[in-house]
C-alpha atoms as a PDB file:
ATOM      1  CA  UNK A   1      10.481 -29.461  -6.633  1.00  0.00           C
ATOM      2  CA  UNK A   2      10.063 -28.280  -2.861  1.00  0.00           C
ATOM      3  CA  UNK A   3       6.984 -27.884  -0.998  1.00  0.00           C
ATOM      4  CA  UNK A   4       7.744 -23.949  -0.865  1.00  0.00           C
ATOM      5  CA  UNK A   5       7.669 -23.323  -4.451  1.00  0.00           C
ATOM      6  CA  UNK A   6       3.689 -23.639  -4.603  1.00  0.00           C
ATOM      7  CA  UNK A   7       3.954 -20.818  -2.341  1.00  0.00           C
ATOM      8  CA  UNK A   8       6.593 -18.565  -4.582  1.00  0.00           C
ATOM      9  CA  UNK A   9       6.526 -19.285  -8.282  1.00  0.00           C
ATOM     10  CA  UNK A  10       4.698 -17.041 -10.160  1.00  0.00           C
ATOM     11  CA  UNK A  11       0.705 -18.883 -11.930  1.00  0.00           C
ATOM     12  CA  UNK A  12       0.309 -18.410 -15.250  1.00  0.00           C
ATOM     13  CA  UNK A  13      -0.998 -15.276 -16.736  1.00  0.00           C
ATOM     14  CA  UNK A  14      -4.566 -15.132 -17.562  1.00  0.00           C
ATOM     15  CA  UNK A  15      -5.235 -16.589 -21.209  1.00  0.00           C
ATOM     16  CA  UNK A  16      -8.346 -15.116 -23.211  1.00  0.00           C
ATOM     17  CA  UNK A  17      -9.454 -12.057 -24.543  1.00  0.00           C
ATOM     18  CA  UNK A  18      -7.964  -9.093 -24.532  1.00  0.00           C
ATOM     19  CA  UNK A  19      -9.403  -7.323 -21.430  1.00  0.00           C
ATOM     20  CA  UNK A  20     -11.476  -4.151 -21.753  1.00  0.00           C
ATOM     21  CA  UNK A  21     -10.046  -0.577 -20.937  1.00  0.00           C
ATOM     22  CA  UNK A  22     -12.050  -0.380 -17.669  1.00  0.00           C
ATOM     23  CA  UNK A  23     -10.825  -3.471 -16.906  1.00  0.00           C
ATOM     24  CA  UNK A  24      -6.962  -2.293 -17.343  1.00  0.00           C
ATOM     25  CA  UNK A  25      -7.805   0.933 -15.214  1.00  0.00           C
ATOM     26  CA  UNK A  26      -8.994  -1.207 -12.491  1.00  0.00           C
ATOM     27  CA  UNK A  27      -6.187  -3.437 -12.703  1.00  0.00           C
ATOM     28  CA  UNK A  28      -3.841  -0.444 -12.201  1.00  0.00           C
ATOM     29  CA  UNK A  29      -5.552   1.158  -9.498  1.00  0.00           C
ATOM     30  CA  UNK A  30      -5.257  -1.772  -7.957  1.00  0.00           C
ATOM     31  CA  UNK A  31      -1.786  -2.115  -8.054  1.00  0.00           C
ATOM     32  CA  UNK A  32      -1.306   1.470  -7.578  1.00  0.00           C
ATOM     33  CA  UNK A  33      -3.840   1.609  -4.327  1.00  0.00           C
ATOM     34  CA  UNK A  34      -1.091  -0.796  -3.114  1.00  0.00           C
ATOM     35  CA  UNK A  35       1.289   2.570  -2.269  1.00  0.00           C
ATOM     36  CA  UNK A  36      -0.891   4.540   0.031  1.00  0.00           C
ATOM     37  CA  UNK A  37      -3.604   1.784   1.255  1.00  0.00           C
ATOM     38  CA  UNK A  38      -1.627  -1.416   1.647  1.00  0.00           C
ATOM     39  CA  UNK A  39      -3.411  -4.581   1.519  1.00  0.00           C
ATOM     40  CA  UNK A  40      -7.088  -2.587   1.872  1.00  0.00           C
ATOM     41  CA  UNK A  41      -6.956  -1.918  -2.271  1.00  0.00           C
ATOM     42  CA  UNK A  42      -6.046  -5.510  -3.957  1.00  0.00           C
ATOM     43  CA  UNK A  43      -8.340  -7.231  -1.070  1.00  0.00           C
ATOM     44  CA  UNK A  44     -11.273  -5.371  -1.847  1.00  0.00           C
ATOM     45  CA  UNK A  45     -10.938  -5.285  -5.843  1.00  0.00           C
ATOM     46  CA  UNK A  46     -10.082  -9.308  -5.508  1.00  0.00           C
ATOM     47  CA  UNK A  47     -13.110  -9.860  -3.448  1.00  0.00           C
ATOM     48  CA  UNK A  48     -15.139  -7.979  -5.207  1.00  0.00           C
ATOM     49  CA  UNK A  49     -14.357 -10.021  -9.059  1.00  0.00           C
ATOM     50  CA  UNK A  50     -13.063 -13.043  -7.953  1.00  0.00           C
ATOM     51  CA  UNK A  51     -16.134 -15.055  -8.451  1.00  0.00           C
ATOM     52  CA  UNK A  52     -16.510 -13.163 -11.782  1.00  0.00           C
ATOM     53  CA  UNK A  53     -15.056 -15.080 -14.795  1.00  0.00           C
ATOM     54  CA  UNK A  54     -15.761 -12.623 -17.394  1.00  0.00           C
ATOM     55  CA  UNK A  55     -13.346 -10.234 -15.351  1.00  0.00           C
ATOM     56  CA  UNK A  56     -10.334 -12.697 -15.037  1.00  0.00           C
ATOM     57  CA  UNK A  57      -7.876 -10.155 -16.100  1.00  0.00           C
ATOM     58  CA  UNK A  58      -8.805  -7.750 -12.908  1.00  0.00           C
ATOM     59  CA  UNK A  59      -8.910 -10.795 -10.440  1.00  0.00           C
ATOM     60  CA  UNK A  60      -5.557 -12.087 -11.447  1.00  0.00           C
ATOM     61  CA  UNK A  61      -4.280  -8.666 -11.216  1.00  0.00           C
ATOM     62  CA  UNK A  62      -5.973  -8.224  -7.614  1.00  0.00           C
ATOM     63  CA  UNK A  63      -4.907 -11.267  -6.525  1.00  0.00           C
ATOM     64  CA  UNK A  64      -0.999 -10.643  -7.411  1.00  0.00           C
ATOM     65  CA  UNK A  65      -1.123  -7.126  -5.804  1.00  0.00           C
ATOM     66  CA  UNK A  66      -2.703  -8.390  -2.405  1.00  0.00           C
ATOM     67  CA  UNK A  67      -0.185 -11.330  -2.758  1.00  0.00           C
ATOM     68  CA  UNK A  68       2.638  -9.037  -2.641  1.00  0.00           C
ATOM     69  CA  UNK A  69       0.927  -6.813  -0.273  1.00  0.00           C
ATOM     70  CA  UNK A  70       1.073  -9.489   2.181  1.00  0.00           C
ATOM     71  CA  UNK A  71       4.605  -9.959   1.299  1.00  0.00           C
ATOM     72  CA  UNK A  72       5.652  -6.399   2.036  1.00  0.00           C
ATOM     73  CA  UNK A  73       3.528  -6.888   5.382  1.00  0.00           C
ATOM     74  CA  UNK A  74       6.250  -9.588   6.336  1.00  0.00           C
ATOM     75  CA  UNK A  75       9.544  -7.198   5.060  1.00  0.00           C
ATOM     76  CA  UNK A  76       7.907  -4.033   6.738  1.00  0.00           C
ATOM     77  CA  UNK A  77       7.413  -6.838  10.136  1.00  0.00           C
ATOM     78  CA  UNK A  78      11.448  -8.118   9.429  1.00  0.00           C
ATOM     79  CA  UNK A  79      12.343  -4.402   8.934  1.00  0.00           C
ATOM     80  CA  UNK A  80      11.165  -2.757  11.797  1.00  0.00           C
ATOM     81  CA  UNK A  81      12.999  -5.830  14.214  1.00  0.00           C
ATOM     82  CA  UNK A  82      15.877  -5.229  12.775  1.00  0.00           C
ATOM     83  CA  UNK A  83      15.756  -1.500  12.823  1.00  0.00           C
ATOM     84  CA  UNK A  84      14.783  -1.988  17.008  1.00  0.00           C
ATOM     85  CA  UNK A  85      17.456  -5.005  17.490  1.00  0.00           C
ATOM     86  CA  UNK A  86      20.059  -2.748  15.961  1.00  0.00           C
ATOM     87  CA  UNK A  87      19.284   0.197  18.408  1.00  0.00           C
ATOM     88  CA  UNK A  88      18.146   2.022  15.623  1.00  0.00           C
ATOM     89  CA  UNK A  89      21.525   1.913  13.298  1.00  0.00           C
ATOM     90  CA  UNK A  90      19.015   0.107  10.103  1.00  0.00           C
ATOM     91  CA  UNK A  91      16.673   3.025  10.821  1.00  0.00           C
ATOM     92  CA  UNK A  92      16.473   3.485   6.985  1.00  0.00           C
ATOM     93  CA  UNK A  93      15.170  -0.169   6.343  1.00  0.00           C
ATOM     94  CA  UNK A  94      11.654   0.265   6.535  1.00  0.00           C
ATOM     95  CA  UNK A  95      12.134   3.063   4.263  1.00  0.00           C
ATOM     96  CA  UNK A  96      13.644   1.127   1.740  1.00  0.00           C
ATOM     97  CA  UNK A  97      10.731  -1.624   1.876  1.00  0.00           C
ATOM     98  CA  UNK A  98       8.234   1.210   1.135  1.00  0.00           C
ATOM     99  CA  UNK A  99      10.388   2.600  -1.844  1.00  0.00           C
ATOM    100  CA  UNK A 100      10.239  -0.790  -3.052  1.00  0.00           C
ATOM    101  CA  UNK A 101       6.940  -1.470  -2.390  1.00  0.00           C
ATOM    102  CA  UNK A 102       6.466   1.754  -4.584  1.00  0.00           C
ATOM    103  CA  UNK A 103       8.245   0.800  -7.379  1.00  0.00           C
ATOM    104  CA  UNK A 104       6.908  -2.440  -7.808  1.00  0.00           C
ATOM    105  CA  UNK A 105       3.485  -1.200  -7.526  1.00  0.00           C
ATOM    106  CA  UNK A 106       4.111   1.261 -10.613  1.00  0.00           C
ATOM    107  CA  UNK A 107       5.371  -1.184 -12.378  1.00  0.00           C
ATOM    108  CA  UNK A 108       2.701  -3.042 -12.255  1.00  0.00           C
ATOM    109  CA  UNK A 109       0.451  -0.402 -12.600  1.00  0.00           C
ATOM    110  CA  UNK A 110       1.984   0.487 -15.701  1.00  0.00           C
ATOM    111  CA  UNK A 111       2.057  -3.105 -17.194  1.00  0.00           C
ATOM    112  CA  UNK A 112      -1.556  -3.875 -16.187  1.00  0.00           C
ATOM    113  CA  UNK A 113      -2.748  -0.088 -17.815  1.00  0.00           C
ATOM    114  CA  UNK A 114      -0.885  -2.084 -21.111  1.00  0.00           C
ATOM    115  CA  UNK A 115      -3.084  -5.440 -20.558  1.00  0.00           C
ATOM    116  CA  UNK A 116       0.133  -7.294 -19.681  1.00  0.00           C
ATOM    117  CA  UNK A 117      -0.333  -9.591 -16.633  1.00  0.00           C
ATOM    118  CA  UNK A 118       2.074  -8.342 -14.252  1.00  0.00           C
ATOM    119  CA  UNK A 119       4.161 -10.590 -12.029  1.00  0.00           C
ATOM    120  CA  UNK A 120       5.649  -9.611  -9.097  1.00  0.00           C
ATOM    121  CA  UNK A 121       9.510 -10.605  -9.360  1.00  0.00           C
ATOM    122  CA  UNK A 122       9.504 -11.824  -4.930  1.00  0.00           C
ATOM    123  CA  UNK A 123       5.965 -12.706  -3.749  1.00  0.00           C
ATOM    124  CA  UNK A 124       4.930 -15.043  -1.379  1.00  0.00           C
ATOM    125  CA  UNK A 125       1.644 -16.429  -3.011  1.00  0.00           C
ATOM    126  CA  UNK A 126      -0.807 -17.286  -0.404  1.00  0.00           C
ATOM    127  CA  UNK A 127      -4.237 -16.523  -2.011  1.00  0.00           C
ATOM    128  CA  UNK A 128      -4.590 -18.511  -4.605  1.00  0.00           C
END
């Protein structure tokens, strides 16, 4: 096992009770604030809960979502020096990292609104 994969295999979902119905909104708002307010969403939900044990569904929810916000950061970064180095022929790559940043996040959304601990298939794992 490399040092790397600390950084990009997914924790374990949260193990416990079944969390409340505010705390499944919450957890898909989060995900879902992803879309239109980046990182601003999952940062502010995580720091909000994460010293909160009786909420550990919403801060391992908030901490995947700003995970993978951050990890969009870096693709929307790689996309838009590609999209300059190529004289603008990848124009339609940073396009492509928001519809997947979409996607993802309403998947998550969904599976969090379910009480299923959503993980995000490519996330680089920094908060921890």
């Amino acid at each position: 096992m490399s040092d790397f994969d600390q950084y990009t295999q997914a924790p374990p979902a949260p193990v416990g009770a079944e969390p409340s119905q505010d705390d499944k909104t919450l957890a898909m708002l989060t995900h879902l604030g992803g879309i239109l307010f980046w990182i601003i969403v999952p940062l502010i939900v995580w720091l909000l809960h994460k010293d909160k044990p009786e909420r550990g569904f919403v801060t391992d929810q908030a901490r995947e979502a700003l995970n993978f916000q951050i990890s969009i950061s870096v693709l929307w970064f790689i996309a838009y020096v590609l999209m300059f180095i190529s004289f603008g022929l990848l124009f339609f790559l940073p396009m492509l990292v928001w519809v997947l940043n979409a996607v993802f996040c309403v998947i998550g959304g969904l599976a969090a609104q379910k009480g299923q601990a959503y993980r995000y298939p490519f996330a680089i794992r920094l908060v921890k």
